[in-house]
Every structure is written in C-alpha cells, then in structure tokens.
Protein backbone atom coordinates (compact mmCIF):
# COMPACT_ATOMS: atom_id res chain seq x y z
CA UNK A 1 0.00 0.00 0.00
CA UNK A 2 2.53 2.45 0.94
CA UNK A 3 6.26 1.96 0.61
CA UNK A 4 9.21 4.11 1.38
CA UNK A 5 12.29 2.98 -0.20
CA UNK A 6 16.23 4.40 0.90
CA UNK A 7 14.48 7.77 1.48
CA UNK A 8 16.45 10.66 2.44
CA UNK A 9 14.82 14.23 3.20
CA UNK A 10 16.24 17.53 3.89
CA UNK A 11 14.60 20.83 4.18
CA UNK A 12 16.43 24.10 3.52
CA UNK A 13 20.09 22.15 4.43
CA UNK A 14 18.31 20.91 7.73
CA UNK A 15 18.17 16.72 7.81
CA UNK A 16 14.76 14.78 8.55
CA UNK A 17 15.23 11.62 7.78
CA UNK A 18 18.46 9.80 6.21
CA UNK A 19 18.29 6.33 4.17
CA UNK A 20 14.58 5.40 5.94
CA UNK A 21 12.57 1.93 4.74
CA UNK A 22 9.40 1.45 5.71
CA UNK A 23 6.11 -0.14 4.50
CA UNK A 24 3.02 -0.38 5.35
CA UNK A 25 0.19 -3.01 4.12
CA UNK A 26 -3.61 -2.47 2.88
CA UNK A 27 -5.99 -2.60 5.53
CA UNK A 28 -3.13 -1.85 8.64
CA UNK A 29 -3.73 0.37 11.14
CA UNK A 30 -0.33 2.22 11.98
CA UNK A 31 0.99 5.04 14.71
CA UNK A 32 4.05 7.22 13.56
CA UNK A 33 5.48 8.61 17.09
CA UNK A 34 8.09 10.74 17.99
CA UNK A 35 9.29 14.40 19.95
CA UNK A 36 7.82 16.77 18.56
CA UNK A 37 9.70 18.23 15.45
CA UNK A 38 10.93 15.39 14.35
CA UNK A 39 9.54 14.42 11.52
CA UNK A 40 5.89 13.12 11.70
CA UNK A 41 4.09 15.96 9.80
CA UNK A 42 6.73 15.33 6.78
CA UNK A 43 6.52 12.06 6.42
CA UNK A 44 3.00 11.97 6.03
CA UNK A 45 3.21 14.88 3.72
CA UNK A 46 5.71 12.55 1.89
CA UNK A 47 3.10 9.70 1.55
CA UNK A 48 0.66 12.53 -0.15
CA UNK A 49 3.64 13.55 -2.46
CA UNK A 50 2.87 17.44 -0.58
CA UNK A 51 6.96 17.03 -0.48
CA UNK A 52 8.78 14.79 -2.68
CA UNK A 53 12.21 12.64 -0.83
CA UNK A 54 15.40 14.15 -1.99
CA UNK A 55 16.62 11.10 -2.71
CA UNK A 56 14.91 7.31 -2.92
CA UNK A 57 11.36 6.54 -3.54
CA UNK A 58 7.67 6.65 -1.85
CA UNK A 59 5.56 4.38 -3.49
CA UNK A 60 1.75 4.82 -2.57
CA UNK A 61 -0.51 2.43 -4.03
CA UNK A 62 0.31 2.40 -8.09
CA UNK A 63 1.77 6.15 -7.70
CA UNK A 64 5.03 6.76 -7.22
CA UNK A 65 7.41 9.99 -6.37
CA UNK A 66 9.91 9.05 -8.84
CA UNK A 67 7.57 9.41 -11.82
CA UNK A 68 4.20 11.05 -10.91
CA UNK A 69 3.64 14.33 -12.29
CA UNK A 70 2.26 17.49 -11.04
CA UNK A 71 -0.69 17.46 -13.32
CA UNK A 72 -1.60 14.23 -12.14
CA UNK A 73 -1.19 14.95 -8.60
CA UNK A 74 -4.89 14.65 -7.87
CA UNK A 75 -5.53 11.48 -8.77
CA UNK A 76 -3.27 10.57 -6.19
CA UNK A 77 -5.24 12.94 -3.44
CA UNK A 78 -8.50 10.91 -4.63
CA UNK A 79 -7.57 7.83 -3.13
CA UNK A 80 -6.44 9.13 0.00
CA UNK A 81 -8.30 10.69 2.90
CA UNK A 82 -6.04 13.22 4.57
CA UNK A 83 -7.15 14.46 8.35
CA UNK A 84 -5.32 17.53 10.12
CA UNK A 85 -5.05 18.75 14.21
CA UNK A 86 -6.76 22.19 13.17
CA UNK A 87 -9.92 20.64 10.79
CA UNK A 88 -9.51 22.66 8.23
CA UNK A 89 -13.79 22.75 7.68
CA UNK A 90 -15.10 25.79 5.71
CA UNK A 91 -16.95 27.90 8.26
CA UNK A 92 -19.31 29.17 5.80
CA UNK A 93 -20.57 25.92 4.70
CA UNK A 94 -22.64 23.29 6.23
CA UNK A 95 -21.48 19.63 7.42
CA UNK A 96 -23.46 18.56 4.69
CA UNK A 97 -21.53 20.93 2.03
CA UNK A 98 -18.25 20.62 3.77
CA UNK A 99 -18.50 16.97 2.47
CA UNK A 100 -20.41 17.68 -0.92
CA UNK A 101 -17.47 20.63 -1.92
CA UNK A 102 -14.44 18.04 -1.28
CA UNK A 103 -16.53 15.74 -3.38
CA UNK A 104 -17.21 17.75 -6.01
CA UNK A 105 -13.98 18.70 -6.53
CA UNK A 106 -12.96 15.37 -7.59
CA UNK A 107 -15.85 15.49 -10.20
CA UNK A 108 -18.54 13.34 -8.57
CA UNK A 109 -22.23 13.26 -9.79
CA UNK A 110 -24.83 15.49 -7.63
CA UNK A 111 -26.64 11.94 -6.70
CA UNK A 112 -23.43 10.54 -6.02
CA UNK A 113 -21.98 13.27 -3.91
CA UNK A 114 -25.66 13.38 -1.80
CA UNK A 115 -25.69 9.45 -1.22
CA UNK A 116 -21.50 9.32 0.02
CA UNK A 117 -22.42 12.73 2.33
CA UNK A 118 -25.55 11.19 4.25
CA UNK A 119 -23.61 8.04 4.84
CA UNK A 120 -20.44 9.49 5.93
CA UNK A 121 -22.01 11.60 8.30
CA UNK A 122 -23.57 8.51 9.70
CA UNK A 123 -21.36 6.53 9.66
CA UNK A 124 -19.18 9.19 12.19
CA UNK A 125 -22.35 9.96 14.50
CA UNK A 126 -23.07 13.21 12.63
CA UNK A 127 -25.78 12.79 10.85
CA UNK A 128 -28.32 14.71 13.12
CA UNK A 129 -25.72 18.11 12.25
CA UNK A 130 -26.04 17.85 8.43
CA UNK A 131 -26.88 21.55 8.44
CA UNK A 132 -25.17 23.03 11.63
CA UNK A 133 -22.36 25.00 10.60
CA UNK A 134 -18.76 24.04 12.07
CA UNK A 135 -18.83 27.11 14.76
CA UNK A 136 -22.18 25.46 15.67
CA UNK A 137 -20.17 22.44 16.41
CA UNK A 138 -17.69 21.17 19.07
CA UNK A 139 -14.13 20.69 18.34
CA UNK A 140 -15.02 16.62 18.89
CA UNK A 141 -17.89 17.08 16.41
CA UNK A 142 -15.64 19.15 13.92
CA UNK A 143 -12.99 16.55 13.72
CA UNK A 144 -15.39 13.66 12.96
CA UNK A 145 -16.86 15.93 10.33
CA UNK A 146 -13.12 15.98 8.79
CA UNK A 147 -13.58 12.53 8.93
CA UNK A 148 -16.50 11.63 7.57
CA UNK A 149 -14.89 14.27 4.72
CA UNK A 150 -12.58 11.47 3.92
CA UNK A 151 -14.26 8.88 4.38
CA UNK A 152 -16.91 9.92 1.85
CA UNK A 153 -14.28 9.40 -0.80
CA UNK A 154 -13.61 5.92 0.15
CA UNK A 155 -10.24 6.40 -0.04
CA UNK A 156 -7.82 3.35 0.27
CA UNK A 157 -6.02 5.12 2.80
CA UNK A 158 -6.20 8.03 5.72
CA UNK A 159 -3.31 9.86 6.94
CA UNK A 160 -4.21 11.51 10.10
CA UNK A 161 -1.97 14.29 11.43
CA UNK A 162 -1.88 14.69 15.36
CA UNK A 163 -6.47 14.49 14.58
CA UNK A 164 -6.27 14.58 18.47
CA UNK A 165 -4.26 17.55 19.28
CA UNK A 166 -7.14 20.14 19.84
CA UNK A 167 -9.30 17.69 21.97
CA UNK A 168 -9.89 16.50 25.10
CA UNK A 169 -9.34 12.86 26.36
CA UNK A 170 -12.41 11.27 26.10
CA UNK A 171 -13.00 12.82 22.92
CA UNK A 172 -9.44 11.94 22.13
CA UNK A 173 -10.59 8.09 22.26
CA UNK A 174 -13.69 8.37 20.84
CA UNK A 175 -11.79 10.21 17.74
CA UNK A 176 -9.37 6.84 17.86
CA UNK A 177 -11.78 4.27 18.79
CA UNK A 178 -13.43 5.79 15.21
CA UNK A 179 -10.89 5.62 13.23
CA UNK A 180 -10.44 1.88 14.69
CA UNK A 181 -13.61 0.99 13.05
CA UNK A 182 -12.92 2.56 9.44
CA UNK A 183 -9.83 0.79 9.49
CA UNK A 184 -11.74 -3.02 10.72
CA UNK A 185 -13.96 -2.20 7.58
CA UNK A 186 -10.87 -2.35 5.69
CA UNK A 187 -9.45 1.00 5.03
CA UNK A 188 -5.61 1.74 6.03
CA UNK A 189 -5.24 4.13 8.59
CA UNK A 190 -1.83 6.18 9.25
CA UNK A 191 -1.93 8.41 12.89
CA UNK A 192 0.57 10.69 13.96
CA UNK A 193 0.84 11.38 17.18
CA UNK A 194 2.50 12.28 20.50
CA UNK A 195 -0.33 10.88 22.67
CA UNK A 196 0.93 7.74 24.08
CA UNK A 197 -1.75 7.06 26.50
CA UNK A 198 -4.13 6.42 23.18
CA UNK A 199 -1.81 3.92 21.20
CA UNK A 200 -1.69 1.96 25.19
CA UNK A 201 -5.65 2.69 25.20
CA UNK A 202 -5.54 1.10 21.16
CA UNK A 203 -2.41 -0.87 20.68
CA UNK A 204 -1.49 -1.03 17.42
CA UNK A 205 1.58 -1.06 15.15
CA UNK A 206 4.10 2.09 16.14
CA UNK A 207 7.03 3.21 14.01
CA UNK A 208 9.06 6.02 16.09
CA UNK A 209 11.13 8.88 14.19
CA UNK A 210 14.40 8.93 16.31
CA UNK A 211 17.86 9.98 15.42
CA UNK A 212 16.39 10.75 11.34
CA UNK A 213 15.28 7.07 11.04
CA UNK A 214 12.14 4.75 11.66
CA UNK A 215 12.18 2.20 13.50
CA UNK A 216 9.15 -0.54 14.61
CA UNK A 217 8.92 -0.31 18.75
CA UNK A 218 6.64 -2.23 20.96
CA UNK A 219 3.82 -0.37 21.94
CA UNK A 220 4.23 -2.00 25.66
CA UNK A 221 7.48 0.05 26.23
CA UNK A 222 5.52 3.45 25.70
C-alpha cells in the first residue's frame, strides 16, 4: 500500500530523515510517534507527495514519487483521505456541504456526492448536524466531520496528522476508537501522534522517528 524505499529528506540544508525503509500493508492500522519536530508531519506529507524525498522513492498504491507528475497529482489525493489537528472545515458551509465541496472537486455526480455525504455523516455519529455550521459544532464534532470528509471518498487510505491535538481525552478516544472501526472495515489508517496514552488505550503497530530514522517499537514500552 505504501512503501518508502532508501528515502532521504532535507529541508532548507536541515536533515529529517536519512536512508529510511518502511512499508506499510492495505488494511493496517499504523501510529508514527516521535518528539515533537521530528519528523511526523513530513513524512505523512511525503506519503501525499505534498513534499517529494530528496533522494529514494515513496511508493503509494500504483503512484510513485519518482515518476508522478504534477498534473496528475490529484488522482493521487482521490484515493487518499487526509485528516489535520486544526480541521480545516469551511466555516461558511454546512457539514453537509463541507462533504459535498471536497466531493465535487474530484468530479462526482450530484446523486453521487448526496448518497456518500448522508452516509459518511452517519457513519461518524453526525448525521443529526447535516446543516449546523462548524462554529455550531464542538471541536469533537468538527474533527469527525473531517472525517466523515474522507471517508466519503472511500479512499484506500487516511493519513491523520496529530487528529487529536485540539481535543480532550475522552474525545481523544472516541476520535481513535473511530478511526479503529474505518480501518476493521478495511481502510488503512496512518496516525501521527504524541499521545501515548491512546496507542496503550488502542495498541497497534508504532514506528518512532528517532535519530532521522524509523524504526518498529513495541507499543508496551511506551
């Protein structure tokens, strides 16, 4: 599903990662860990091909950062469902159109775009806020509309960045304890974070960014 391969990235003559190998299989459900700073953010920007390595290869699904072009960029984005800390929801739109907009934008039929909203947003609890705006909405509520944004693609992968940050920790779990179930229905599921009272909460397969590499660790030393 997603493979890194000798990669090697530097930013502005400042090393992030050096000769890093790492894979990860369809349908896994993976933590990337580490201080903050080091790293986490990039790399999953490097599995969206938002940065491309400096040298070696990222292979996501059939794309690949040695040979995908700019102008074909999106079809890339279409498969994947990408979740950030701050939301990033348009205020001025409804749940319902938050979800609708991202779909349309990757050219899906009115009917189509209708159906995948409604059964995102129940799928994620929301369903009862279709029309509440997100400053109508808690900051739990906000970040399972994100996700029921990327899950209405039915993308073959998320990449959630730190999607706990801004919360609380019972919301915290129920955010992870969500994104437990996508990934049991089969979708591959990516979390960075620094919260290692949820990946002890939800074991799961860790990979830590220390001293510019990865490396696997067992989730009963954290």
């Amino acid at each position: 599903m997603i493979d890194c391969s000798n990669v090697s990235f530097a930013f502005d003559n400042h090393v992030v990662f050096t000769d890093v190998n790492l894979g990860v299989a369809k349908s896994e459900f993976v933590y990337i860990v580490g201080e903050t700073g080091c790293g986490k953010t990039t790399l999953l920007r490097l599995f969206y091909m938002d940065l491309l390595p400096t040298t070696g290869v990222v292979k996501v699904d059939s794309f690949s950062s040695a040979s995908l072009k700019k102008k074909k960029l999106h079809l890339l984005r279409r498969k994947l469902g990408i979740i950030f800390q701050d939301f990033k929801l348009l205020e001025d739109r409804s749940a319902f159109d938050n979800i609708t907009f991202a779909l349309q934008a990757v050219g899906n039929s009115a009917r189509d775009m209708k159906m995948r909203a409604t059964q995102a947003l129940t799928q994620v609890g929301l369903i009862h806020r279709k029309n509440s705006m997100p400053g109508e909405m808690s900051g739990g509520e906000q970040q399972r509309l994100s996700i029921a944004r990327a899950i209405a693609k039915d993308p073959v992968a998320i990449l959630a960045d730190e999607p706990t940050g801004n919360l609380d920790p019972a919301t915290s779990a129920d955010i992870v304890a969500l994104l437990r179930r996508i990934n049991l229905a089969g979708t591959t599921v990516i979390v960075a974070t620094h919260n290692y009272e949820l990946i002890r909460k939800f074991p799961g397969r860790t990979i830590m960014i220390k001293n510019y590499k990865c490396e696997e660790l067992d989730p009963k030393l954290l």
